[in-house]
C-alpha atoms as a PDB file:
ATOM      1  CA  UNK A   1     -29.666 115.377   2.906  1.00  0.00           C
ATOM      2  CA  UNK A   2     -26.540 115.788   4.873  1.00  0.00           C
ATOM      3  CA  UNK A   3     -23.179 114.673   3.125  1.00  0.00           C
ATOM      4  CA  UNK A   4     -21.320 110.936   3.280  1.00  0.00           C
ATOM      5  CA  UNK A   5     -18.047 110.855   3.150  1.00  0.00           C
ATOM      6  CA  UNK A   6     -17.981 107.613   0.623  1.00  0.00           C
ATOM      7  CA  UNK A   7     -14.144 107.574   1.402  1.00  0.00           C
ATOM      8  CA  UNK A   8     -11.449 109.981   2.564  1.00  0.00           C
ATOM      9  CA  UNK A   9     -12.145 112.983   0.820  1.00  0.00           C
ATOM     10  CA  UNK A  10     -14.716 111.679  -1.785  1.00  0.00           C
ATOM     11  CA  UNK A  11     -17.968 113.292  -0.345  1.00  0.00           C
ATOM     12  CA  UNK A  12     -21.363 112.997  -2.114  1.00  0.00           C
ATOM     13  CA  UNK A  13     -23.479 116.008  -1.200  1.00  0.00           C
ATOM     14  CA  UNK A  14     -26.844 114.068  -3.410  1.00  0.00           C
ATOM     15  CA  UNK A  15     -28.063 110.631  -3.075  1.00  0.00           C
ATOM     16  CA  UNK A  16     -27.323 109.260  -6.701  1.00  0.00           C
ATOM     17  CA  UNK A  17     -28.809 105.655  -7.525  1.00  0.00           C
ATOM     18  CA  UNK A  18     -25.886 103.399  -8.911  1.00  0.00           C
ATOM     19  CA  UNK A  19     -24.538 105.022 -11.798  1.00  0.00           C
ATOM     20  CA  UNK A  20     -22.362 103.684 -14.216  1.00  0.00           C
ATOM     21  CA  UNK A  21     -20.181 105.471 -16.862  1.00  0.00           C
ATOM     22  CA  UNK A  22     -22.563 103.881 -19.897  1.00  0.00           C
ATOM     23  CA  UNK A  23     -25.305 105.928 -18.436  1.00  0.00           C
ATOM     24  CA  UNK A  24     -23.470 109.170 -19.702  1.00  0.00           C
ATOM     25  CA  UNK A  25     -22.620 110.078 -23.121  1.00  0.00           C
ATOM     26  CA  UNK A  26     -20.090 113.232 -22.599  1.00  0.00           C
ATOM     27  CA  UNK A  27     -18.141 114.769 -19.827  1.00  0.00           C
ATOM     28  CA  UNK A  28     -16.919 118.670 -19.361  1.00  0.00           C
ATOM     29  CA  UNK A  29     -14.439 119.613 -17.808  1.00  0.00           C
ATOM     30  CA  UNK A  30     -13.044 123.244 -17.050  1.00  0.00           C
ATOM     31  CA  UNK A  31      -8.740 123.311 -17.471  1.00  0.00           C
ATOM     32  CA  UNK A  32      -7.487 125.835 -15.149  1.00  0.00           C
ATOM     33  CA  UNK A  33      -7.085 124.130 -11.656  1.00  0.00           C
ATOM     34  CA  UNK A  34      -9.047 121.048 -12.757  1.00  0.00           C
ATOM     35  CA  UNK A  35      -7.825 118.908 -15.326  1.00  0.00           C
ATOM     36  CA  UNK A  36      -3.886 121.045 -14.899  1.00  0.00           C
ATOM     37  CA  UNK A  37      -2.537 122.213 -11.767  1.00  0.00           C
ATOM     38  CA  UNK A  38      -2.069 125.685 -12.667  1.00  0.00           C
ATOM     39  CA  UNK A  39      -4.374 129.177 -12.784  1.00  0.00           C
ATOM     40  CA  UNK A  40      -2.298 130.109 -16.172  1.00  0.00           C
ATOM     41  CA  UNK A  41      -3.151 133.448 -16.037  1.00  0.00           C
ATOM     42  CA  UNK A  42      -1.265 134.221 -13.011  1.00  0.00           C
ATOM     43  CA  UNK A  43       1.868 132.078 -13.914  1.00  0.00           C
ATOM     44  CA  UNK A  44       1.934 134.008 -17.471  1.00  0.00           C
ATOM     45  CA  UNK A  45       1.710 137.122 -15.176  1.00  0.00           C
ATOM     46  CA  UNK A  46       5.117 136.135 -13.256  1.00  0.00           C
ATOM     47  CA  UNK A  47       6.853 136.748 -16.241  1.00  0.00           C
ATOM     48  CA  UNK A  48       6.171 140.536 -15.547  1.00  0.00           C
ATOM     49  CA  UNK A  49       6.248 140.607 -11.983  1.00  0.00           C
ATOM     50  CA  UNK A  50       2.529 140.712 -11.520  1.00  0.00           C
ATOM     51  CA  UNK A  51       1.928 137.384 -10.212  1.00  0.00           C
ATOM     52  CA  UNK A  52       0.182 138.440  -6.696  1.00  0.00           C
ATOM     53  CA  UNK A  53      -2.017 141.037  -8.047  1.00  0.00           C
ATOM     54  CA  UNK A  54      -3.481 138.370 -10.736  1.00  0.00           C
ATOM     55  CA  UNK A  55      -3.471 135.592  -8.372  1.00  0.00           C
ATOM     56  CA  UNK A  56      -5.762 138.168  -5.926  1.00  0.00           C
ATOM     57  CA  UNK A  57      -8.400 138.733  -8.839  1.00  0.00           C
ATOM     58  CA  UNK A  58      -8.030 135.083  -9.670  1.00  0.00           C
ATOM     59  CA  UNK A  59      -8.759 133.632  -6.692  1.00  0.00           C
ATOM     60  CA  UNK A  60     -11.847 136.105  -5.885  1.00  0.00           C
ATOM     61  CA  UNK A  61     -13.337 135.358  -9.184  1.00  0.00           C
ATOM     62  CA  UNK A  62     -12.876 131.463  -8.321  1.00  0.00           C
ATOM     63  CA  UNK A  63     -14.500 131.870  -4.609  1.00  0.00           C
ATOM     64  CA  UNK A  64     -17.388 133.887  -6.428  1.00  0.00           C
ATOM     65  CA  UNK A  65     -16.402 137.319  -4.801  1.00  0.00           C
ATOM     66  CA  UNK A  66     -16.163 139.036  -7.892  1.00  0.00           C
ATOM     67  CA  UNK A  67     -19.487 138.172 -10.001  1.00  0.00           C
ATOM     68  CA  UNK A  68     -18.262 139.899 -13.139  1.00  0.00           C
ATOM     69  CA  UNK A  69     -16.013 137.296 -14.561  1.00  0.00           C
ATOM     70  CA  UNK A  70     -15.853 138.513 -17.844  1.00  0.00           C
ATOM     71  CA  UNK A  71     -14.752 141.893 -16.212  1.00  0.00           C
ATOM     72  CA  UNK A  72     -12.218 140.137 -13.807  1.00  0.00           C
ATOM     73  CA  UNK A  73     -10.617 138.352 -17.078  1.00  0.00           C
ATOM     74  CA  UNK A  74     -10.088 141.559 -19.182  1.00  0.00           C
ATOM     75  CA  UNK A  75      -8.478 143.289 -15.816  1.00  0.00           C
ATOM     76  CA  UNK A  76      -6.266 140.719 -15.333  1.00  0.00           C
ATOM     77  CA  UNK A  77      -5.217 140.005 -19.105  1.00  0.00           C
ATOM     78  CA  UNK A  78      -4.344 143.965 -19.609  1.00  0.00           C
ATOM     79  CA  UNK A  79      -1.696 143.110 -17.424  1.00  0.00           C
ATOM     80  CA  UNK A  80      -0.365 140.937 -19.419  1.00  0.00           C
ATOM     81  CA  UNK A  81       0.239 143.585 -21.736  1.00  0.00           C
ATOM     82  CA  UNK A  82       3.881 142.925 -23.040  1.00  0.00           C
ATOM     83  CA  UNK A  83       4.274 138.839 -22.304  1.00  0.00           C
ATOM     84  CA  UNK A  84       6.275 137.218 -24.580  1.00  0.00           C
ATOM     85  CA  UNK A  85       5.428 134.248 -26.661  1.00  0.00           C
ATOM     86  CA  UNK A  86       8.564 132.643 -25.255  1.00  0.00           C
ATOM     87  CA  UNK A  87       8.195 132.939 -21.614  1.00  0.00           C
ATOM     88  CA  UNK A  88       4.233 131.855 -22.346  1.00  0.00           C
ATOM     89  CA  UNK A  89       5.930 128.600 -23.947  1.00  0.00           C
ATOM     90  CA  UNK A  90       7.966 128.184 -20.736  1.00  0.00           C
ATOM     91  CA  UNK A  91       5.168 127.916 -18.618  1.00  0.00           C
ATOM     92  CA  UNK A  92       3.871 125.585 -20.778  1.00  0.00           C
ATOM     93  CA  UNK A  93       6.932 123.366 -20.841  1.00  0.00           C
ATOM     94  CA  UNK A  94       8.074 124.236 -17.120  1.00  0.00           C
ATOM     95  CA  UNK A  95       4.942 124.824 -14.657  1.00  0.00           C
ATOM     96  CA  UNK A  96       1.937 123.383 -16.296  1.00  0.00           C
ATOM     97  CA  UNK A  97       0.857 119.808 -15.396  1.00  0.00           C
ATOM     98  CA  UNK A  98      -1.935 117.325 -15.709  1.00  0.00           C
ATOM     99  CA  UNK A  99      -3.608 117.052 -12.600  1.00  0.00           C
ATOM    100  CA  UNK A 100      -3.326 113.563 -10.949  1.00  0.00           C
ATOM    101  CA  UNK A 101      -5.410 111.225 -12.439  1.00  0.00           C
ATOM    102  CA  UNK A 102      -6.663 113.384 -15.378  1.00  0.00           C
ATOM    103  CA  UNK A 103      -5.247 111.108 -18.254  1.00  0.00           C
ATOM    104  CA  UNK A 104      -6.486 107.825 -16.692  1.00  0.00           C
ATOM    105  CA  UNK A 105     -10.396 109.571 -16.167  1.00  0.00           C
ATOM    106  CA  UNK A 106     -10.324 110.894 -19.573  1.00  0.00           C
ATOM    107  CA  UNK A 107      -9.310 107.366 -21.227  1.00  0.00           C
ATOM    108  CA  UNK A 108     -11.725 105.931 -19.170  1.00  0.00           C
ATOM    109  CA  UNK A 109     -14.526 107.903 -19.980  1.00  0.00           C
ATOM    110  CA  UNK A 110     -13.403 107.376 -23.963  1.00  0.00           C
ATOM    111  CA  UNK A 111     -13.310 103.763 -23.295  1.00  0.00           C
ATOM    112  CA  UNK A 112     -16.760 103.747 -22.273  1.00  0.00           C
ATOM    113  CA  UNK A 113     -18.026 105.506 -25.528  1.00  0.00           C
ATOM    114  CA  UNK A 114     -18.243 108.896 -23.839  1.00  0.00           C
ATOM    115  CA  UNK A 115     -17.250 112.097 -25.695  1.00  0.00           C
ATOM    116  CA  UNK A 116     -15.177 114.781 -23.876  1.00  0.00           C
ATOM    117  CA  UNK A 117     -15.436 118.616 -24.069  1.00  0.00           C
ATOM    118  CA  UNK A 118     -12.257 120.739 -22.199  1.00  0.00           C
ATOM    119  CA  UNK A 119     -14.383 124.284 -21.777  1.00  0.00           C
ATOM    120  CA  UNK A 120     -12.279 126.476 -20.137  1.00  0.00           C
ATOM    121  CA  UNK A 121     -12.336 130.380 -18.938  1.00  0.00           C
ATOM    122  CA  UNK A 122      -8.355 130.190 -19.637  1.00  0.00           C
ATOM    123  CA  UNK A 123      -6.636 130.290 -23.045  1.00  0.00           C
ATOM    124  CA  UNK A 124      -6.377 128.283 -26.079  1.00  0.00           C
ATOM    125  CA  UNK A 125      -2.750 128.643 -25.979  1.00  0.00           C
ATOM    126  CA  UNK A 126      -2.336 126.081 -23.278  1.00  0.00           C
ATOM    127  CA  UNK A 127      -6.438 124.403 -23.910  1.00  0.00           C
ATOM    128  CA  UNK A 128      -5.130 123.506 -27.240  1.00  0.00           C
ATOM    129  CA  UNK A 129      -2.109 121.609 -26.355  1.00  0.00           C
ATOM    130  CA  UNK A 130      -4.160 119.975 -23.094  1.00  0.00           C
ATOM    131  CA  UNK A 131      -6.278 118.928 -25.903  1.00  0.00           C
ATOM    132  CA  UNK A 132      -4.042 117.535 -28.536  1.00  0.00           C
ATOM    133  CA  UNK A 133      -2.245 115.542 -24.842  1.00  0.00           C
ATOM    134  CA  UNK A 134      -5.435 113.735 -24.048  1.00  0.00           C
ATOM    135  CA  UNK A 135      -7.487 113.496 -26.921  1.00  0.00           C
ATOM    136  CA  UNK A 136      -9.999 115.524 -26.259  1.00  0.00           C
ATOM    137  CA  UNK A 137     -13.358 116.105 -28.853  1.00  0.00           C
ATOM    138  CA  UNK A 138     -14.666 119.318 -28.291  1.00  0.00           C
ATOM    139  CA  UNK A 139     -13.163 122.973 -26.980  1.00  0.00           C
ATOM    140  CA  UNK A 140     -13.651 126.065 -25.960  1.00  0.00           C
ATOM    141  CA  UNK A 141     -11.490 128.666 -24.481  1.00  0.00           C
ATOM    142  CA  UNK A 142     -10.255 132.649 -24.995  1.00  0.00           C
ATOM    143  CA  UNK A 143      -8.131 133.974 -27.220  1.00  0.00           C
ATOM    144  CA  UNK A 144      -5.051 135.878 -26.422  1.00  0.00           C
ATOM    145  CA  UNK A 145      -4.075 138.666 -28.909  1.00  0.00           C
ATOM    146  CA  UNK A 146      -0.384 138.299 -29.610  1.00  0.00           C
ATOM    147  CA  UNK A 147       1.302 141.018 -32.149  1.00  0.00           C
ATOM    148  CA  UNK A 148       4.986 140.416 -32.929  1.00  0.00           C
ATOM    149  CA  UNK A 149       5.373 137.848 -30.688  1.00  0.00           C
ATOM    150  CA  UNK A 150       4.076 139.595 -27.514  1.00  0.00           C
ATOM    151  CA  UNK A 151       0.746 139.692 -26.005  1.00  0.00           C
ATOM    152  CA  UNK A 152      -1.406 142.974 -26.608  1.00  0.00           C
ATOM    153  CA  UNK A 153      -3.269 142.190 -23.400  1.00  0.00           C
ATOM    154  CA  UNK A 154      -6.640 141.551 -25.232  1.00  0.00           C
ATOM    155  CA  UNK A 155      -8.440 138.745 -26.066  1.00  0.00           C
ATOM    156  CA  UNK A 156      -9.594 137.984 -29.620  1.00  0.00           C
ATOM    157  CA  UNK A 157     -13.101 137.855 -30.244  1.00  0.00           C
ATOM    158  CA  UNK A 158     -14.926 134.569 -31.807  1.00  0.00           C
ATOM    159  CA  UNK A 159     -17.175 133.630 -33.567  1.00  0.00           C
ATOM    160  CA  UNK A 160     -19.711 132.505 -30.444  1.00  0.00           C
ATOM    161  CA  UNK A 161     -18.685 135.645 -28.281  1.00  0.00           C
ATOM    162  CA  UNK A 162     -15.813 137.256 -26.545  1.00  0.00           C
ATOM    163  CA  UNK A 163     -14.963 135.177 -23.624  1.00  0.00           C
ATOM    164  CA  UNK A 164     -15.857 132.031 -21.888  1.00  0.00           C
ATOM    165  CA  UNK A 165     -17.653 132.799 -18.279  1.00  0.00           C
ATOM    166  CA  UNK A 166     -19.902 130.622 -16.496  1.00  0.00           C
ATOM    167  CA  UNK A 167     -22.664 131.131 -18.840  1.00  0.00           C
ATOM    168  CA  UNK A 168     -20.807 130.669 -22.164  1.00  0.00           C
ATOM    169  CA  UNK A 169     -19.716 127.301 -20.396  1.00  0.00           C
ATOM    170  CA  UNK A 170     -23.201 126.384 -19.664  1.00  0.00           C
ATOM    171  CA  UNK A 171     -24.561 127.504 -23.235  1.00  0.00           C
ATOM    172  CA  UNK A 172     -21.282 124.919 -24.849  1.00  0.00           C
ATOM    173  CA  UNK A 173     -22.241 122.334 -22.840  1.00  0.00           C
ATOM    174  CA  UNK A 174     -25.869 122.570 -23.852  1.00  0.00           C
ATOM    175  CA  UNK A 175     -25.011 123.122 -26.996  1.00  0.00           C
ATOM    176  CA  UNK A 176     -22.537 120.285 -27.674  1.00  0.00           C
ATOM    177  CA  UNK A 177     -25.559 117.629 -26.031  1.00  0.00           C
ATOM    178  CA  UNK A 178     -27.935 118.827 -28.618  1.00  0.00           C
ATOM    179  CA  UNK A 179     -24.927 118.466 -30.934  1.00  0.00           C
ATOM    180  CA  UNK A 180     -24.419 114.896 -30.167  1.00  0.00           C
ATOM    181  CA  UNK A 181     -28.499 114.443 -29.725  1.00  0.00           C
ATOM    182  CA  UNK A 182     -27.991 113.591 -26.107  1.00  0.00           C
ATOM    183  CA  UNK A 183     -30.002 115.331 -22.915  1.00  0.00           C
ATOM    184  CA  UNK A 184     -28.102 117.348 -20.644  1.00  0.00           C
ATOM    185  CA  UNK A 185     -28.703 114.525 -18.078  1.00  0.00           C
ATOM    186  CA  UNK A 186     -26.431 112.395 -19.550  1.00  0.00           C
ATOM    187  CA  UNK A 187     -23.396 114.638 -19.384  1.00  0.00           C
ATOM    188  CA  UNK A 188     -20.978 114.691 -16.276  1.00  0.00           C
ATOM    189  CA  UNK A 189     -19.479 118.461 -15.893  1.00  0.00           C
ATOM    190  CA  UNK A 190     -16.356 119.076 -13.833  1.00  0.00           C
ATOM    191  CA  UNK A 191     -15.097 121.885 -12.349  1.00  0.00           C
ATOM    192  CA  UNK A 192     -13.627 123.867  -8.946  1.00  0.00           C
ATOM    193  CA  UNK A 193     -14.654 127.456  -8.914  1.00  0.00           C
ATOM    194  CA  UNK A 194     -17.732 129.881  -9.131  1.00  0.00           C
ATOM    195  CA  UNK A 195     -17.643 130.168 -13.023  1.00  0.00           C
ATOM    196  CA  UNK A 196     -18.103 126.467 -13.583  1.00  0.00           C
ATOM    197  CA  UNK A 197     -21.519 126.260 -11.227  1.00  0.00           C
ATOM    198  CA  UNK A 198     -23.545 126.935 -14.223  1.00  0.00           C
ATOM    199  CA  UNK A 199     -22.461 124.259 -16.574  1.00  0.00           C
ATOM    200  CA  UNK A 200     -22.360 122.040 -13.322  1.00  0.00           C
ATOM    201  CA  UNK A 201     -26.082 122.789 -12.456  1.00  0.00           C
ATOM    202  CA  UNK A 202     -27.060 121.964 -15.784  1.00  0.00           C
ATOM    203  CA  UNK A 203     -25.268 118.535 -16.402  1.00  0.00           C
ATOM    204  CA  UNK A 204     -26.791 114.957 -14.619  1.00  0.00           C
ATOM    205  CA  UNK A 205     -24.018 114.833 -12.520  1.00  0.00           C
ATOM    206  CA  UNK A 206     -21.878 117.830 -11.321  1.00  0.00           C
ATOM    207  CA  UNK A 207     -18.444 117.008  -9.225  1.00  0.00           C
ATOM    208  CA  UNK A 208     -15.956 119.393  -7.197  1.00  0.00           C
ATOM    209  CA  UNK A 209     -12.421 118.893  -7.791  1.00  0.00           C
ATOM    210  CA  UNK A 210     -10.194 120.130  -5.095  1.00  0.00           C
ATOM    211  CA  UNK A 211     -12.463 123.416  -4.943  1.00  0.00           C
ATOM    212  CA  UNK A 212     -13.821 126.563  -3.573  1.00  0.00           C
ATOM    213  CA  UNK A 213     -16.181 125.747  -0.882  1.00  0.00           C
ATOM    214  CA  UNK A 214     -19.402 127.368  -2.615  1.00  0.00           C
ATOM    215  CA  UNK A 215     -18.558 124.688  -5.171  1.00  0.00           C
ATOM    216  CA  UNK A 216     -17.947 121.772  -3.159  1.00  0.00           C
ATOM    217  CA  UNK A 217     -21.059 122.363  -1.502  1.00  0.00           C
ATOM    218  CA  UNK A 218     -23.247 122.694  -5.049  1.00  0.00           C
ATOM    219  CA  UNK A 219     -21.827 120.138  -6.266  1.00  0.00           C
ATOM    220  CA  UNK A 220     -23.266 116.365  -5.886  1.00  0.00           C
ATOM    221  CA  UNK A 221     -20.472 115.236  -5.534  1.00  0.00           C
ATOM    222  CA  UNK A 222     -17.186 116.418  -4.303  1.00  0.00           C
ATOM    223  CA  UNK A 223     -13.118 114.588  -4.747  1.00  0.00           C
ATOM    224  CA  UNK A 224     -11.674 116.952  -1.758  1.00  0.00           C
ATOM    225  CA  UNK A 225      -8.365 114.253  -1.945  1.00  0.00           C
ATOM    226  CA  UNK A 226      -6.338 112.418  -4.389  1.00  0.00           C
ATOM    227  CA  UNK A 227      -6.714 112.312  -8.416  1.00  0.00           C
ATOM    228  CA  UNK A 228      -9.702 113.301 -10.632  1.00  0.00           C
ATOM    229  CA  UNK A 229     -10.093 109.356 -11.764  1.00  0.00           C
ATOM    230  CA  UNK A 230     -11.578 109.387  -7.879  1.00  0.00           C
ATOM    231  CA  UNK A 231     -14.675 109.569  -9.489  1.00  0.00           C
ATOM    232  CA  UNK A 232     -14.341 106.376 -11.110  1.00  0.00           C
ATOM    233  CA  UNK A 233     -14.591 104.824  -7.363  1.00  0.00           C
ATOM    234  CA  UNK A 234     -19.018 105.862  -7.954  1.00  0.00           C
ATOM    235  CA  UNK A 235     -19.207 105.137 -11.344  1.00  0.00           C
ATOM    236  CA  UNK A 236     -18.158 101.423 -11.926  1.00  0.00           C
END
């Protein structure tokens, strides 16, 4: 079917009967971009002057030009080599942001019994914190390896892997519905670029947040304007 625009910039690419929040028991959403305002990556990289050259692999991961995104993540962290802890701190406390709407969606979405999960291709340093802000049940997220209070420009390895691409975001999703004894159908997944199509294409409902255009067009549904608690305008 061809898209409606149900209002400015709230498109819904797949016909979807009346659905309410009760009908779903857990959302996802990625961090980087979508619940924050930030790419962290690339603001951690301005504290060594490498902003642009991050940003570049960033944003061609994001649009799906680079299809390694565990390779794109490892490039772009080694430049990180030599970060500090503090100036890490001061893009927490300076640059990062909730995204519009983010808080009131999440307590929303608790209100109506659902469980969240923040799964994010980004770092636990700033996925932790987003976390403790908003209540948030379940993570996952990379490690940064920090060694006398600067960054090594590696990621620590866990116990389910060694980072969190598209696939690792799928397999957490599936794995926290089996967790909670829920089918994947009942779980709303958020995101706005390429890595977050597979968790999307495996939830009931999968919605674009101000993202790439191979997203918004995957996506059944699509907020192009205004805050993430948009979607609360579909699901009464």
């Amino acid at each position: 079917m061809n898209p409606i625009e149900h209002s400015p910039g709230l498109v819904i690419n797949l016909a979807t009967p009346d659905l309410k929040l009760s009908d779903f028991k857990l959302i996802a959403f990625d961090m980087d971009s979508t619940l924050i305002n930030i790419e962290c990556v690339d603001e951690i990289a301005d504290a060594v002057g490498r902003k642009a050259e991050v940003a570049a692999i960033t944003e061609a991961a994001m649009r799906g030009e680079i299809t390694d995104f565990k390779d794109s993540l490892r490039r772009r962290v080694a430049l990180l080599k030599g970060v500090s802890v503090a100036s890490m701190e001061a893009v927490y406390r300076e640059r990062l942001k909730l995204n519009p709407g983010a808080a009131e969606l999440v307590h929303a979405c608790k209100d109506a019994g659902m469980k969240v999960l923040l799964v994010s291709g980004g770092f636990t340093f700033f996925a932790d914190r987003v976390q403790g802000e908003l209540g948030i049940d379940y993570l996952r997220a990379n490690v940064l390896e920090i060694e006398n209070g600067l960054l090594t420009g590696k990621l620590v390895d866990q116990p389910w892997g060694d980072i969190c691409d598209g696939e690792e975001k799928r397999r957490t999703l599936l794995e926290t519905c089996a967790q909670l004894g829920i089918n994947p159908l009942q779980a709303i997944a958020m995101g706005d670029g390429a890595n977050d199509l597979p968790m999307m294409g495996a939830a009931g409902l999968s919605v674009a947040y101000h993202a790439k255009p191979k997203v918004r067009e995957q996506a059944m549904v699509a907020i192009n304007e205004g805050g993430l608690d948009r979607l609360l305008e579909l699901l009464s």
